[in-house]
C-alpha atoms as a PDB file:
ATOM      1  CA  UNK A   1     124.646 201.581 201.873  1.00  0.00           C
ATOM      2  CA  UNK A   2     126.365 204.234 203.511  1.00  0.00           C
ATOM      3  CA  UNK A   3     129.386 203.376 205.197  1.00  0.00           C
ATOM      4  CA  UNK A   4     127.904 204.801 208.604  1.00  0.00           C
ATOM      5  CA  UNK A   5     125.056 204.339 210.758  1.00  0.00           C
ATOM      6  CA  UNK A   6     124.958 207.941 212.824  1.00  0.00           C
ATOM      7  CA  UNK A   7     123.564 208.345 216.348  1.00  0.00           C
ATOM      8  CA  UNK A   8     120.006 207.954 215.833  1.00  0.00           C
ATOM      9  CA  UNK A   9     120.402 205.143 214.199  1.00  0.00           C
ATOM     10  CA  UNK A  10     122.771 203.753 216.421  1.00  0.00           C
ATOM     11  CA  UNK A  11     120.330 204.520 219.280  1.00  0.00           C
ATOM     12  CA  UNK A  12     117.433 202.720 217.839  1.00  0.00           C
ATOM     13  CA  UNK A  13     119.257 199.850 216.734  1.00  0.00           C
ATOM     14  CA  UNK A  14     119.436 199.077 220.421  1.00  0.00           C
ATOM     15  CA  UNK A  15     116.026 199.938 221.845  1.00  0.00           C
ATOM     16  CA  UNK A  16     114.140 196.906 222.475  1.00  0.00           C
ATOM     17  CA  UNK A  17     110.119 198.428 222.163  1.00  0.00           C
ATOM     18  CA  UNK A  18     110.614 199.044 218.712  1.00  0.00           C
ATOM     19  CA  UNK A  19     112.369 198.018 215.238  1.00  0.00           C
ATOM     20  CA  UNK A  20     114.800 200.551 213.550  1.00  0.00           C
ATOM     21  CA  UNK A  21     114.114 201.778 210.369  1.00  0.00           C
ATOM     22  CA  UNK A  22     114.569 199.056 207.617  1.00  0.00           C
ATOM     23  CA  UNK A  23     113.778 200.379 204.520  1.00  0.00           C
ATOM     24  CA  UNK A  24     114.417 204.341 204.587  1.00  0.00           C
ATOM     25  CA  UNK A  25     110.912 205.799 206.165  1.00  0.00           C
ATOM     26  CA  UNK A  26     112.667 207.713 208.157  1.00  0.00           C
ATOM     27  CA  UNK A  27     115.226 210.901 207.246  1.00  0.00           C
ATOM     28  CA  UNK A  28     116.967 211.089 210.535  1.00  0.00           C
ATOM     29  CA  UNK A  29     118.381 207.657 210.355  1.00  0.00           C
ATOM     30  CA  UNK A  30     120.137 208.870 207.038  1.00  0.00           C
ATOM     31  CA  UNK A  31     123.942 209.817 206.972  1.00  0.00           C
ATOM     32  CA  UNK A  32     125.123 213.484 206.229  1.00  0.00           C
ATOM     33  CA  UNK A  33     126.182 212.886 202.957  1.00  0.00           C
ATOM     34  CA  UNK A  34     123.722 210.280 202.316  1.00  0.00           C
ATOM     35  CA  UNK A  35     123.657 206.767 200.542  1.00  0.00           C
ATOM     36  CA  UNK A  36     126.261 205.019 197.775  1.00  0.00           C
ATOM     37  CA  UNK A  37     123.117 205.929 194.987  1.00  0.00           C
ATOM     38  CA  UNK A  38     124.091 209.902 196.147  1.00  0.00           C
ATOM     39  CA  UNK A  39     127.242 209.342 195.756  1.00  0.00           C
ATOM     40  CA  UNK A  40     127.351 207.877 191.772  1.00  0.00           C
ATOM     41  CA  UNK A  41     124.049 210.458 190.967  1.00  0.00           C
ATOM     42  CA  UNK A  42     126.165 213.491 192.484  1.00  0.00           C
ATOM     43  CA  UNK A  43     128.974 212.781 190.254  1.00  0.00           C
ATOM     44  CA  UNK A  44     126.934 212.380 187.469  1.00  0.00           C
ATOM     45  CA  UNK A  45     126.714 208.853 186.942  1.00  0.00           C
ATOM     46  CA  UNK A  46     122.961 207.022 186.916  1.00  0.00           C
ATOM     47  CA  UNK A  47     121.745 204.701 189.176  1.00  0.00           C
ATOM     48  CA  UNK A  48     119.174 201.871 189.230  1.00  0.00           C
ATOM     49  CA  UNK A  49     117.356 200.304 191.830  1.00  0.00           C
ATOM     50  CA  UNK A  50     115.693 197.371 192.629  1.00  0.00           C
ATOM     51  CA  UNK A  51     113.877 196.810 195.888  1.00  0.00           C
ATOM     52  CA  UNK A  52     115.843 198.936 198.383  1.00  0.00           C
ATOM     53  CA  UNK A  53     114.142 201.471 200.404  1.00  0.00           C
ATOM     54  CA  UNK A  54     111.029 200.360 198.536  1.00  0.00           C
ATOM     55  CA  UNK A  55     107.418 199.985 199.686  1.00  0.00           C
ATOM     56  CA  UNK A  56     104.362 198.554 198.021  1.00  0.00           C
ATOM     57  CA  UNK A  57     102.131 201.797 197.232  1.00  0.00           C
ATOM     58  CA  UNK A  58      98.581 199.611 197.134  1.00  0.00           C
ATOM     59  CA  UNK A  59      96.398 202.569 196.060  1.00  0.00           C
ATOM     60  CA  UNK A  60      98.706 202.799 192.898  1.00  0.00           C
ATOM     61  CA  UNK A  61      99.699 198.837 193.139  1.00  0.00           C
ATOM     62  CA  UNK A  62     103.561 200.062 192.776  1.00  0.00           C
ATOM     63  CA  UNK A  63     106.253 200.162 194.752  1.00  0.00           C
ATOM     64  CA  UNK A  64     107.878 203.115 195.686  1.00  0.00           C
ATOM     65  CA  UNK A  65     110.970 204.669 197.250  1.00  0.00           C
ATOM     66  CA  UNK A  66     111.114 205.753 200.756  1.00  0.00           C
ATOM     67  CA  UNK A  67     114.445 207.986 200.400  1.00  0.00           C
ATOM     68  CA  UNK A  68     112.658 210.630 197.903  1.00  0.00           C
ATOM     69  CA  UNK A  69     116.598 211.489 196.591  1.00  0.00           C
ATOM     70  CA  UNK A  70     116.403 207.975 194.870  1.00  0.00           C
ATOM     71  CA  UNK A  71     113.844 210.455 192.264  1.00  0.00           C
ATOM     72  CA  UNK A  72     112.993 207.946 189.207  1.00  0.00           C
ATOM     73  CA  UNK A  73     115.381 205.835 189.027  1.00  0.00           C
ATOM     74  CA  UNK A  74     113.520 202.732 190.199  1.00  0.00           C
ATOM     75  CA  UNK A  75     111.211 199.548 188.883  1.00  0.00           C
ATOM     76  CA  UNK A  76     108.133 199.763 189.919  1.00  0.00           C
ATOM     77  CA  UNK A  77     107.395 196.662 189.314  1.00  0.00           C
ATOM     78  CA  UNK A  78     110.305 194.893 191.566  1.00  0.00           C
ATOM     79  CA  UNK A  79     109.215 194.183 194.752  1.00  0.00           C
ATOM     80  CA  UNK A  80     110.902 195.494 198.213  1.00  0.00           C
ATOM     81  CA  UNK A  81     110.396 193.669 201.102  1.00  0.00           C
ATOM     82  CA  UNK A  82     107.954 190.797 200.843  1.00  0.00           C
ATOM     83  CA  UNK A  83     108.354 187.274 201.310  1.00  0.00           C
ATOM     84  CA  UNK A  84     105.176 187.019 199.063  1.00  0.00           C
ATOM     85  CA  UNK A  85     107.126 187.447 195.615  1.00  0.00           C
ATOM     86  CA  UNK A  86     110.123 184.835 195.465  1.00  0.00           C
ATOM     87  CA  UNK A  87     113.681 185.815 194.611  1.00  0.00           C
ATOM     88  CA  UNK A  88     113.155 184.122 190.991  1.00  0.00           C
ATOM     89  CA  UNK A  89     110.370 186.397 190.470  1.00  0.00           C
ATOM     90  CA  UNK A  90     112.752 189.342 191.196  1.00  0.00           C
ATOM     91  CA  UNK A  91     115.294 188.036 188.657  1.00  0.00           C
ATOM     92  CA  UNK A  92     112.577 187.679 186.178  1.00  0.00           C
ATOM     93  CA  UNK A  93     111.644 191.809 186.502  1.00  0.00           C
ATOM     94  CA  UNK A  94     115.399 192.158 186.730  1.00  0.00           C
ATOM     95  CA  UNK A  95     115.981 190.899 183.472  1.00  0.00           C
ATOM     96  CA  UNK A  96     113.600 192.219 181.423  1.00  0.00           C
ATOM     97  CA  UNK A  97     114.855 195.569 181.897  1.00  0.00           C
ATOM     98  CA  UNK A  98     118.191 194.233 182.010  1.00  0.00           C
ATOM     99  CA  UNK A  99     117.690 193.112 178.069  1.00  0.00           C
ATOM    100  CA  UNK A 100     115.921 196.614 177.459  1.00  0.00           C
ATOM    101  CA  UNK A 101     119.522 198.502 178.880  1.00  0.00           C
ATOM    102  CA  UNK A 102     121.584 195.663 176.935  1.00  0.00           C
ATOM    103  CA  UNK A 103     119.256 196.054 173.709  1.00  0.00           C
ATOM    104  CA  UNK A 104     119.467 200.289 174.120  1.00  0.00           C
ATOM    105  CA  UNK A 105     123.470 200.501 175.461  1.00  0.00           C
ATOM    106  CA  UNK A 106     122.543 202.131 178.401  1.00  0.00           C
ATOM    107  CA  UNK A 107     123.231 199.919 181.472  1.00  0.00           C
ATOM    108  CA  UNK A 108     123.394 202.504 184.765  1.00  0.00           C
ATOM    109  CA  UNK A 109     126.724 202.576 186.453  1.00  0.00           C
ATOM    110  CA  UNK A 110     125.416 201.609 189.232  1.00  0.00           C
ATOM    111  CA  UNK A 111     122.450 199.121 190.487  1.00  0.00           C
ATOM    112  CA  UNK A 112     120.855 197.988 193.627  1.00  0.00           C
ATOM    113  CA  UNK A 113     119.215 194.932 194.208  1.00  0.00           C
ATOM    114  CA  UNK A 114     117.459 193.287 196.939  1.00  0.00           C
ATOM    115  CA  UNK A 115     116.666 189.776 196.933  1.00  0.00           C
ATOM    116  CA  UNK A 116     115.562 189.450 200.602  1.00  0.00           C
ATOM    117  CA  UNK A 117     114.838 185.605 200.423  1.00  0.00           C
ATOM    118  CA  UNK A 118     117.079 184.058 202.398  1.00  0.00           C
ATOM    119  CA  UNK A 119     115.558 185.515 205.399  1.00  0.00           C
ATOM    120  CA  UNK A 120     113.037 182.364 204.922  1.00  0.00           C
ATOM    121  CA  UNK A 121     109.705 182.234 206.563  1.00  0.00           C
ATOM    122  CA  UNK A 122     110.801 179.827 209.036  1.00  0.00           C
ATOM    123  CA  UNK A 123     108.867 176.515 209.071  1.00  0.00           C
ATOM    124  CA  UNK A 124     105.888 178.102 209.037  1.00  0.00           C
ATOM    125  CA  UNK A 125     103.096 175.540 207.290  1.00  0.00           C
ATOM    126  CA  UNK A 126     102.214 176.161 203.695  1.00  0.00           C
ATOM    127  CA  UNK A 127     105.390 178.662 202.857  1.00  0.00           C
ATOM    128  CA  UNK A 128     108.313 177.370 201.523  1.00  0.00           C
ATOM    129  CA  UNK A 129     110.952 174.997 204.039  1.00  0.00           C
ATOM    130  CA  UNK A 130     114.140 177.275 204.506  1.00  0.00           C
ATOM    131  CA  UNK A 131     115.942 175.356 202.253  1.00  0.00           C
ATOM    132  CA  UNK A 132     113.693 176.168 199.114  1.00  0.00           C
ATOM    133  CA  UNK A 133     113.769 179.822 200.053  1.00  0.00           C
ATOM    134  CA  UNK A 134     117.946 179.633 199.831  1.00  0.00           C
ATOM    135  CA  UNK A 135     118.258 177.787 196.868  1.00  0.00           C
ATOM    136  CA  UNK A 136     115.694 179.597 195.092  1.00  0.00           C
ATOM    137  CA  UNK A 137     117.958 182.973 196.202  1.00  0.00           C
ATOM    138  CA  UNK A 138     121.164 181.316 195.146  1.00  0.00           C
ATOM    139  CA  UNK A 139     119.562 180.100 191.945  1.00  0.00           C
ATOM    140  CA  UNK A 140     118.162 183.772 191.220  1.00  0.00           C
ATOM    141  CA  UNK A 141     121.918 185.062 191.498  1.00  0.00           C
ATOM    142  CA  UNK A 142     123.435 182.272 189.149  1.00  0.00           C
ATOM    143  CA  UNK A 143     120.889 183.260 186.595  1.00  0.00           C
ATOM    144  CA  UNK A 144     121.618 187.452 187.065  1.00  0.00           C
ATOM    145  CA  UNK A 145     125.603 186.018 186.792  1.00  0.00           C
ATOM    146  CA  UNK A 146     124.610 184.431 183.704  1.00  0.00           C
ATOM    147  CA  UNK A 147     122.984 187.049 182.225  1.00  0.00           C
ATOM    148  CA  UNK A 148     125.464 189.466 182.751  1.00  0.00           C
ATOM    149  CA  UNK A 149     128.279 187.243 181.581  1.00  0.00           C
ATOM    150  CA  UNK A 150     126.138 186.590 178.336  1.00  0.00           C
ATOM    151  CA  UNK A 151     126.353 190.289 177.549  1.00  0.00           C
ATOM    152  CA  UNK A 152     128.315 193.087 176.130  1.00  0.00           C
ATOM    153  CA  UNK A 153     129.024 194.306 179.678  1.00  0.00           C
ATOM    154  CA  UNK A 154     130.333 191.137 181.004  1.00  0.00           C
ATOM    155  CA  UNK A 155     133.749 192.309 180.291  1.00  0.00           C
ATOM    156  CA  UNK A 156     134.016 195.179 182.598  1.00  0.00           C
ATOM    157  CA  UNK A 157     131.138 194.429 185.598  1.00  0.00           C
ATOM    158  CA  UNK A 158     131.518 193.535 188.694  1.00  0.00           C
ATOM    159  CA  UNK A 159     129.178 191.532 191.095  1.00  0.00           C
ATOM    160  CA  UNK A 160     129.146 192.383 194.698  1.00  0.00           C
ATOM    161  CA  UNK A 161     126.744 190.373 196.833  1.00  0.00           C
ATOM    162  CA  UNK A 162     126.608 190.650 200.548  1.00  0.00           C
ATOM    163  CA  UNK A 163     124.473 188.658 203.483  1.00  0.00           C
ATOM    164  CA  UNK A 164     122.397 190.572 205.362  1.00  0.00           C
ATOM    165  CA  UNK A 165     122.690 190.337 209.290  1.00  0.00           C
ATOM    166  CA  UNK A 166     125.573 188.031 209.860  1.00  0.00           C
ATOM    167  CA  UNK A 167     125.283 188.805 213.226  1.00  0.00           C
ATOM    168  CA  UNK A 168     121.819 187.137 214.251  1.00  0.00           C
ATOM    169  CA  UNK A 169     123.384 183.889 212.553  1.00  0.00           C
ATOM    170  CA  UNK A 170     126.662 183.459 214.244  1.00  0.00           C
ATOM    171  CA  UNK A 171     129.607 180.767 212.733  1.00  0.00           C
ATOM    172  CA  UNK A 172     131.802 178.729 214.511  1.00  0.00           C
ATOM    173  CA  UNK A 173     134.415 181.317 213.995  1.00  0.00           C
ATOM    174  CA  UNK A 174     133.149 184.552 214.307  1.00  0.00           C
ATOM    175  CA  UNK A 175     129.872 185.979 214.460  1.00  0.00           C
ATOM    176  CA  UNK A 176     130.669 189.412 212.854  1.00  0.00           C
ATOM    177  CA  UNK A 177     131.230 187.257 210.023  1.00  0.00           C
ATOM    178  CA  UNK A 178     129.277 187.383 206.902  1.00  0.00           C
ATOM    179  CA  UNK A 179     130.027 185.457 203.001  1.00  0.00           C
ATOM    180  CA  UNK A 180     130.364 188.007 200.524  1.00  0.00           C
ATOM    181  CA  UNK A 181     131.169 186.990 196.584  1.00  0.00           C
ATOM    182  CA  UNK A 182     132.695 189.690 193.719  1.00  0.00           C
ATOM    183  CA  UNK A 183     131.726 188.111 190.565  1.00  0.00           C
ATOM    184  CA  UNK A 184     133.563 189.097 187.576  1.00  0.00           C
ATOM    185  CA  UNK A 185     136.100 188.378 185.038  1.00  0.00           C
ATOM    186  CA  UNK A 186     138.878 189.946 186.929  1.00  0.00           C
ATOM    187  CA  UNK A 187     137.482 187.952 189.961  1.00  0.00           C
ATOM    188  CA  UNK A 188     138.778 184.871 188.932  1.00  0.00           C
ATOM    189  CA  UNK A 189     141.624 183.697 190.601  1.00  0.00           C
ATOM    190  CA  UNK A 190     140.195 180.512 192.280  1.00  0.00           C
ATOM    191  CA  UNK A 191     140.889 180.956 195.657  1.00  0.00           C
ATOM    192  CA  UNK A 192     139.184 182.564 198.452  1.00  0.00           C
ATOM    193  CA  UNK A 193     140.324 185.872 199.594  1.00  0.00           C
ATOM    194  CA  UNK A 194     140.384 185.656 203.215  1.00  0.00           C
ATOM    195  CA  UNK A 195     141.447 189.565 203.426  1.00  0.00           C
ATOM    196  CA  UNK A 196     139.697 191.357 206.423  1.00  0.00           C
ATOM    197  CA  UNK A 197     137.040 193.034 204.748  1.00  0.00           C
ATOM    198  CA  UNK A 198     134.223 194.908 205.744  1.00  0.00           C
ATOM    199  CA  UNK A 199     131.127 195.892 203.995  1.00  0.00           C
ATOM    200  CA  UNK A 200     133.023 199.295 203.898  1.00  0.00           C
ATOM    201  CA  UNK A 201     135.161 197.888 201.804  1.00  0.00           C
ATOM    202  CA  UNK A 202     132.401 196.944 199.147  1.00  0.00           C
ATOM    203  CA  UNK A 203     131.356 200.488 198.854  1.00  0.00           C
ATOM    204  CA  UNK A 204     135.142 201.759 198.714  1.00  0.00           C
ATOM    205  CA  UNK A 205     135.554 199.342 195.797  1.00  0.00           C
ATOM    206  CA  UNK A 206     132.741 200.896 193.892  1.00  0.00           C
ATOM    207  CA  UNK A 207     133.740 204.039 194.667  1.00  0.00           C
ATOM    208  CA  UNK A 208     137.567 203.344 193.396  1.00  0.00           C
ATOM    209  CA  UNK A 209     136.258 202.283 190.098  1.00  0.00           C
ATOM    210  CA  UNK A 210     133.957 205.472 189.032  1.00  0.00           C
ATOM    211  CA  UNK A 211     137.174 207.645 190.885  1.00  0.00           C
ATOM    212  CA  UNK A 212     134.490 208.910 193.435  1.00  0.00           C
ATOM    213  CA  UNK A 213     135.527 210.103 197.077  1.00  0.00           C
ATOM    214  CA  UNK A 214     134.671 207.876 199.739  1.00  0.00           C
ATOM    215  CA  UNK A 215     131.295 209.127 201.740  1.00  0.00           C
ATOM    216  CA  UNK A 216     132.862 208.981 205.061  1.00  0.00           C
ATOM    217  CA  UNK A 217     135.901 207.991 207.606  1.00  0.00           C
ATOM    218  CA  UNK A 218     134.774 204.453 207.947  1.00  0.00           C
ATOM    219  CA  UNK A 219     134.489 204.067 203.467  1.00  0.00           C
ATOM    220  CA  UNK A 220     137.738 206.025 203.474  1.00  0.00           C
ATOM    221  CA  UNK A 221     139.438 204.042 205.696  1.00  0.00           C
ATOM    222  CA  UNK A 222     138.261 200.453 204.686  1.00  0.00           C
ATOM    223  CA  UNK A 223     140.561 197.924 202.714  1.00  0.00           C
ATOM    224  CA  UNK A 224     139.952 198.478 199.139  1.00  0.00           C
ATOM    225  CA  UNK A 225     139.174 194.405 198.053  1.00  0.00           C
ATOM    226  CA  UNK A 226     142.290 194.407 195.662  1.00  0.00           C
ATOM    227  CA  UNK A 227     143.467 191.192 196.193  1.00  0.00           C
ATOM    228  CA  UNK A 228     139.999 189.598 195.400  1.00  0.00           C
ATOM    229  CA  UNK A 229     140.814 190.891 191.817  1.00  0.00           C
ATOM    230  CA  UNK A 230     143.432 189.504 189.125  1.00  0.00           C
ATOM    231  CA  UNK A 231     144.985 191.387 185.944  1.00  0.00           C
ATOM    232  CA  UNK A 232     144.428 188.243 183.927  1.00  0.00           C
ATOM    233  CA  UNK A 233     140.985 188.687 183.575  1.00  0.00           C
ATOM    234  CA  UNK A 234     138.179 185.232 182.282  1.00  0.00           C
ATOM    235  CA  UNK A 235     136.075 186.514 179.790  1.00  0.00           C
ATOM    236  CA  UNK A 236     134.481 182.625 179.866  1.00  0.00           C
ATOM    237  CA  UNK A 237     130.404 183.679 180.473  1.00  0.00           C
ATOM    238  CA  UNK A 238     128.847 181.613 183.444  1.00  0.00           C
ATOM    239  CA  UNK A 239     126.475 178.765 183.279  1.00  0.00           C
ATOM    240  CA  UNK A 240     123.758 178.386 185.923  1.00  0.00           C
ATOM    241  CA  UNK A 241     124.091 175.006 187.847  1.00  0.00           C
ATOM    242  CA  UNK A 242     120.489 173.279 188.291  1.00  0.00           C
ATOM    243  CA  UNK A 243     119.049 172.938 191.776  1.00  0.00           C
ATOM    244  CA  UNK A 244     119.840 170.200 193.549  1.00  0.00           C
ATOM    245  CA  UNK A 245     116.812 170.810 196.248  1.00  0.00           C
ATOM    246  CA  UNK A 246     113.002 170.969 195.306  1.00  0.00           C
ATOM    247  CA  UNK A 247     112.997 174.784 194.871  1.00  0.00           C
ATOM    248  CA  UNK A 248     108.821 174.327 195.470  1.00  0.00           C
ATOM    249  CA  UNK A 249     108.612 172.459 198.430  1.00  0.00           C
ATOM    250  CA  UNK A 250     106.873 173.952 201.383  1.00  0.00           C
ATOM    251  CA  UNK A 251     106.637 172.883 205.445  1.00  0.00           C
ATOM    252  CA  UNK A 252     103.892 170.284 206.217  1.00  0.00           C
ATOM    253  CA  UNK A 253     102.056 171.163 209.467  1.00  0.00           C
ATOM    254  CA  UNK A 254     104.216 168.932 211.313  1.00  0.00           C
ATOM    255  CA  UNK A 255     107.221 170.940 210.369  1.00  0.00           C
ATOM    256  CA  UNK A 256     110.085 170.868 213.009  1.00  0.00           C
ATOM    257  CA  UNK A 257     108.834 174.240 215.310  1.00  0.00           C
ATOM    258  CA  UNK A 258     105.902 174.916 212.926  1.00  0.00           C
ATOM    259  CA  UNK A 259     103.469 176.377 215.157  1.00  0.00           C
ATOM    260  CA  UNK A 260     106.508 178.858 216.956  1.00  0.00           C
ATOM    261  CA  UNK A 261     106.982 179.821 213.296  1.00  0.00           C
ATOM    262  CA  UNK A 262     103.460 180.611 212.486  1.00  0.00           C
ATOM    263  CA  UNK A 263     103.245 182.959 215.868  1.00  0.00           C
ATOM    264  CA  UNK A 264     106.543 184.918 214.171  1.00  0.00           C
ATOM    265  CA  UNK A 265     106.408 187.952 212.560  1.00  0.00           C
ATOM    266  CA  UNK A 266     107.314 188.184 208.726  1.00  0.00           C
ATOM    267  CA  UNK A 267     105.673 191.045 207.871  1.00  0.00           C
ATOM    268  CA  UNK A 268     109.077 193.276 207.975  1.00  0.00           C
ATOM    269  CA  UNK A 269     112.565 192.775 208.113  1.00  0.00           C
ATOM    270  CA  UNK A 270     113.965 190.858 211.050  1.00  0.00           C
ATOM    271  CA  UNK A 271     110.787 191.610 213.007  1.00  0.00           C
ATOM    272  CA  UNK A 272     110.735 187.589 213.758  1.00  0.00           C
ATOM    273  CA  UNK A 273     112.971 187.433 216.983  1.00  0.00           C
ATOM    274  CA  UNK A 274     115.893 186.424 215.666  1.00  0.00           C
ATOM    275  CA  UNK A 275     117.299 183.614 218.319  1.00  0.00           C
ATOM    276  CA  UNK A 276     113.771 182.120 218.350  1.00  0.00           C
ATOM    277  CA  UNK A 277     114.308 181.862 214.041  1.00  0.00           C
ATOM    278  CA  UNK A 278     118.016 180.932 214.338  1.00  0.00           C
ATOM    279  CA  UNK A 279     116.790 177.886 216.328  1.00  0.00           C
ATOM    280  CA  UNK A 280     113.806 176.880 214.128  1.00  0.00           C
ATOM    281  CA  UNK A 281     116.061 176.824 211.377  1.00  0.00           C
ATOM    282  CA  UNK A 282     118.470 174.621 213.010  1.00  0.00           C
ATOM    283  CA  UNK A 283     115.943 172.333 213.925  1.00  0.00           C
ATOM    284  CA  UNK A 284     114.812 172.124 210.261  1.00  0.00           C
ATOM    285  CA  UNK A 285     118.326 171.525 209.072  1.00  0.00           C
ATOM    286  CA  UNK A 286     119.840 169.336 211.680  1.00  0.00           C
ATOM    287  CA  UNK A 287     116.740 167.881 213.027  1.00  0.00           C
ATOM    288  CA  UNK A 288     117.483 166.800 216.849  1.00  0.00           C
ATOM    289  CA  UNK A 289     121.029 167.359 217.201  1.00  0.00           C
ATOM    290  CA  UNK A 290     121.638 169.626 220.128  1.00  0.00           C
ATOM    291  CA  UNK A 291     121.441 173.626 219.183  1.00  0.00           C
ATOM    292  CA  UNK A 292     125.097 175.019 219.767  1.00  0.00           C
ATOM    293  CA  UNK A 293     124.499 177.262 222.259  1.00  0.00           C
ATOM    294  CA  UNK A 294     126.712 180.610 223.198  1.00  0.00           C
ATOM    295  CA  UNK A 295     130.650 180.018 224.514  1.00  0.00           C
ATOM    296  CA  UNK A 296     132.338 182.814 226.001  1.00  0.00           C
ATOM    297  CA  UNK A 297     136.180 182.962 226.012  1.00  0.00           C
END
């Protein structure tokens, strides 16, 4: 969201007695010249968010921002981090004021949603089996694609959507790795940009639309995603494709790993230890097939 983590941050990242800030509680973990929100508000441009650097306020029953500069320009009704609310309960809040800014003309520049997911609850009994929780998250973005494409501003939006924490789920290319998708009319070229991006580049993007100047080195520096994008723009809206997985079905108590999962934290953001999760969740996708474990070259 910033294009930098700075010292403190990079500091607690690595301490293992205690988490790093998630969600924005704490100021000193914040870059100089602050988040890509700062950026569009301090150039005049509005701003919307959904979910990030938000906690649930229970006295009020709201959720709130942590970063205070984020002012009003929230939904107090979208919720941050919880695994309690499911990602097509997020798209439903979404949308409604989605139809409000379509209905008034005023869509912000700029929004920020969380749809946290595909972090899954592991196999813990009575939540729902990992697969549920990621095709209930992929379904939620086909239907915000669809309504976008359905309206007036489907002609000059774009779509960024990033994985969070590539590296606690390595591939069997790289584990700094991480799918990203731009989703919009001048997105399709159908192919697969295999450009070396970086998250970086996501916010440069943005910031190359709105002519804004980049927050930092690292946004200034990063490959613009130009080759992701066409001149022959598809104005052709997009049509949700139906589950093909039982978006409702939850882990029996004989889940693979059930028990480990039901000892794991879920409470906050990657507070579960992540090899521990990275193996439950192969063992609930691939069953006994031996876990792949760490080769060094």
């Amino acid at each position: 969201m910033a294009g930098i983590a700075n010292d403190f941050k990079e500091k607690s990242y690595r301490q293992s007695d205690h988490l790093y800030d998630y969600v924005g509680t704490d100021p000193a973990e914040y870059s100089q010249n602050g988040h890509i929100w700062n950026n569009f508000m301090n150039n005049g441009l509005s701003f919307r968010d959904y979910g990030e650097f938000t906690q649930k306020d229970t006295t009020a029953n709201q959720w709130v921002p942590n970063d205070k500069s984020i002012g009003n320009n929230y939904d107090i009704n979208y919720p941050g981090w919880t695994l309690s609310y499911t990602d097509l309960q997020r798209f439903d809040e979404w949308n409604n004021e989605f139809q409000h800014f379509v209905k008034n003309g005023n869509l912000p520049a700029l929004e920020v949603v969380q749809m946290p997911g595909d972090h899954t609850n592991g196999t813990s009994p009575n939540t729902y089996t990992p697969q549920a929780f990621v095709a209930q998250n992929d379904l939620a973005i086909g239907k915000m694609v669809e309504a976008v494409s359905h309206s007036p501003y489907w002609k000059d939006t774009a779509i960024f959507v990033v994985e969070d924490d590539s590296q606690s789920g390595t591939v069997h290319v790289d584990g700094h790795r991480s799918p990203a998708l731009v989703i919009s009319p001048y997105t399709q070229t159908g192919q697969v940009d295999s450009t070396f991006y970086s998250t970086s580049s996501m916010l440069r993007t943005m910031e190359l639309f709105f002519g804004l100047k980049p927050m930092t080195q690292f946004d200034a520096s990063a490959i613009p995603m130009v080759n992701s994008f066409t001149i022959h723009p598809n104005f052709a809206p997009y049509e949700i494709e139906q589950p093909q997985y039982p978006i409702d079905l939850k882990n029996g108590q004989n889940a693979p790993m059930a028990q480990v999962s039901a000892n794991m934290d879920f409470s906050k953001p990657d507070a579960a230890d992540p090899d521990t999760l990275n193996r439950v969740l192969w063992a609930a996708t691939k069953g006994n097939q031996p876990y792949p474990e760490l080769k060094n070259n």
